[in-house]
Protein backbone atom coordinates (compact mmCIF):
# COMPACT_ATOMS: atom_id res chain seq x y z
CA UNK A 1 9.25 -29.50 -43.10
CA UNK A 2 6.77 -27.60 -41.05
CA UNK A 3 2.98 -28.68 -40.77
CA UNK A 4 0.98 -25.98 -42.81
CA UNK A 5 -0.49 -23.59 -40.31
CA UNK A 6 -4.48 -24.23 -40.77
CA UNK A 7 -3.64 -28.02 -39.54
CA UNK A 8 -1.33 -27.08 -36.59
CA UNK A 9 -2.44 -27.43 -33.00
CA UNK A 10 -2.59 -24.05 -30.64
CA UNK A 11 -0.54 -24.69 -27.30
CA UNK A 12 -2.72 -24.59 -24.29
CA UNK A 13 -0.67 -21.53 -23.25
CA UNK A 14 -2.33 -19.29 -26.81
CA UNK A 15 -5.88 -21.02 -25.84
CA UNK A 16 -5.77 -20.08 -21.88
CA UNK A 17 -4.95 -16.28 -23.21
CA UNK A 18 -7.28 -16.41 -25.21
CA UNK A 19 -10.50 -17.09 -22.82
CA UNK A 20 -8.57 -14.99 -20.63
CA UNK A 21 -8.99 -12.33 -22.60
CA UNK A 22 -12.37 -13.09 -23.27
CA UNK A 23 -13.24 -13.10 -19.86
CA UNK A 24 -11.79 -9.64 -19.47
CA UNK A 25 -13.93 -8.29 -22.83
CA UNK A 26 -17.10 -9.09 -20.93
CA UNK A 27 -16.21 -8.26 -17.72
CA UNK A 28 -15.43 -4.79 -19.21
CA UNK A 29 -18.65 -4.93 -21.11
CA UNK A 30 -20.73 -5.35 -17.87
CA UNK A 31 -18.55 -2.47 -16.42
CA UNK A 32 -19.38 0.02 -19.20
CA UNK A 33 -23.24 -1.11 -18.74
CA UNK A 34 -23.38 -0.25 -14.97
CA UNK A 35 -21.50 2.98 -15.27
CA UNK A 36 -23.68 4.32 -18.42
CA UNK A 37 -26.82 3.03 -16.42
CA UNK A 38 -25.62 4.85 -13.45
CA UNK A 39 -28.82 5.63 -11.50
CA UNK A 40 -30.20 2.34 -11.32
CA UNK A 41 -26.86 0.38 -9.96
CA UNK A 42 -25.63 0.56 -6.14
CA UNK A 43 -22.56 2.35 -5.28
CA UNK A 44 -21.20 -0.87 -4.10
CA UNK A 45 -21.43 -2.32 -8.24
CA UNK A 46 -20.36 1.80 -9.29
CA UNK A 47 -17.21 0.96 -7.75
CA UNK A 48 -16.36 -2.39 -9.12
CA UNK A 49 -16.93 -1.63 -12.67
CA UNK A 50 -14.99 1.72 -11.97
CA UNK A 51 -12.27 -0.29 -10.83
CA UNK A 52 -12.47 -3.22 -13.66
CA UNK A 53 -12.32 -0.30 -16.25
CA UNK A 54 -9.31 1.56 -14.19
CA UNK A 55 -7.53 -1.76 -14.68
CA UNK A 56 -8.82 -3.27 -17.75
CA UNK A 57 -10.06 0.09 -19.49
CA UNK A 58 -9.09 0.04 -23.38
CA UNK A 59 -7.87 3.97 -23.69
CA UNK A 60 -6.08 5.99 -21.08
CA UNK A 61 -9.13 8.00 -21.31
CA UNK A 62 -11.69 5.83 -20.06
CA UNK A 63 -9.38 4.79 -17.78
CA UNK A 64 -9.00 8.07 -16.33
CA UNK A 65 -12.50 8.95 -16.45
CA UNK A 66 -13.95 5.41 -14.51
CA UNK A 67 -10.58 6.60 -12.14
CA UNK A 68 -12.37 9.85 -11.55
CA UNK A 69 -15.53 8.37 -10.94
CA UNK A 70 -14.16 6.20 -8.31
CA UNK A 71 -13.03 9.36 -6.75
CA UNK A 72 -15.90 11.05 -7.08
CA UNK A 73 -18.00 7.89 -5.34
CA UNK A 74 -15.38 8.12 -2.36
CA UNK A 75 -16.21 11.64 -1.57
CA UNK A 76 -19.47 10.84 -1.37
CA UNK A 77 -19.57 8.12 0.97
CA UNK A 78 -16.31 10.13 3.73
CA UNK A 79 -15.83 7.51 6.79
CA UNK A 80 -16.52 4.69 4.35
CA UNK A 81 -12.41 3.16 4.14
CA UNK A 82 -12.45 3.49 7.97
CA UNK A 83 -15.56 1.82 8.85
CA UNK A 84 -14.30 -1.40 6.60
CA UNK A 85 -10.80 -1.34 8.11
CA UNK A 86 -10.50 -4.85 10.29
CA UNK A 87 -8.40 -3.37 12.48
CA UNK A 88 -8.85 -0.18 13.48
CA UNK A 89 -5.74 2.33 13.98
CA UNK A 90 -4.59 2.94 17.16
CA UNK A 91 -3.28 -1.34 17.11
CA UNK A 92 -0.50 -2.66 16.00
C-alpha cells in the first residue's frame, strides 16, 4: 500500500528543480524589464538580459528576437570582443 499522495514527501531532487526554476522565472522577468525599458539600461545590462532570454527565452520567438538584439548591440560597439580578449592574437 502506497501513502496517499497529499501526505507524501517531495525528494530533494523535485524541490531543487523547483527553485531552480524559480530562479530562472525571475531572472527572465528582470530580462524582459531591461530590454522593454531599453533607454534607461547600459549596454553592458542590454546584453545580459539579451543573453538570459537567448538561453532561457519561453518561445523561439523571443528567443530570436533578444538573439537579434544582441547582434544588433555588437554592431554598435565594433572593436568591443577584441579589446576584452586577455590575450591578444598574434600569441600562442
Amino acid at each position: 500500500m502506497s501513502i496517499p499522495l497529499p501526505f507524501r514527501q517531495r525528494s530533494r531532487r523535485t524541490e531543487h528543480d523547483e527553485a531552480r526554476a524559480d530562479w530562472i522565472d525571475e531572472r527572465r522577468r528582470e530580462a524582459r524589464i531591461i530590454v522593454a525599458d531599453v533607454v534607461h539600461h547600459s549596454d553592458h545590462m542590454l546584453r545580459i538580459a539579451c543573453r538570459v532570454l537567448v538561453q532561457h527565452g519561453e518561445t523561439p520567438e523571443e528567443r530570436e528576437d533578444a538573439r537579434i538584439l544582441l547582434v544588433v548591440l555588437e554592431a554598435k560597439t565594433p572593436g568591443r570582443a577584441e579589446r576584452h580578449r586577455t590575450e591578444p592574437e598574434g600569441r600562442s
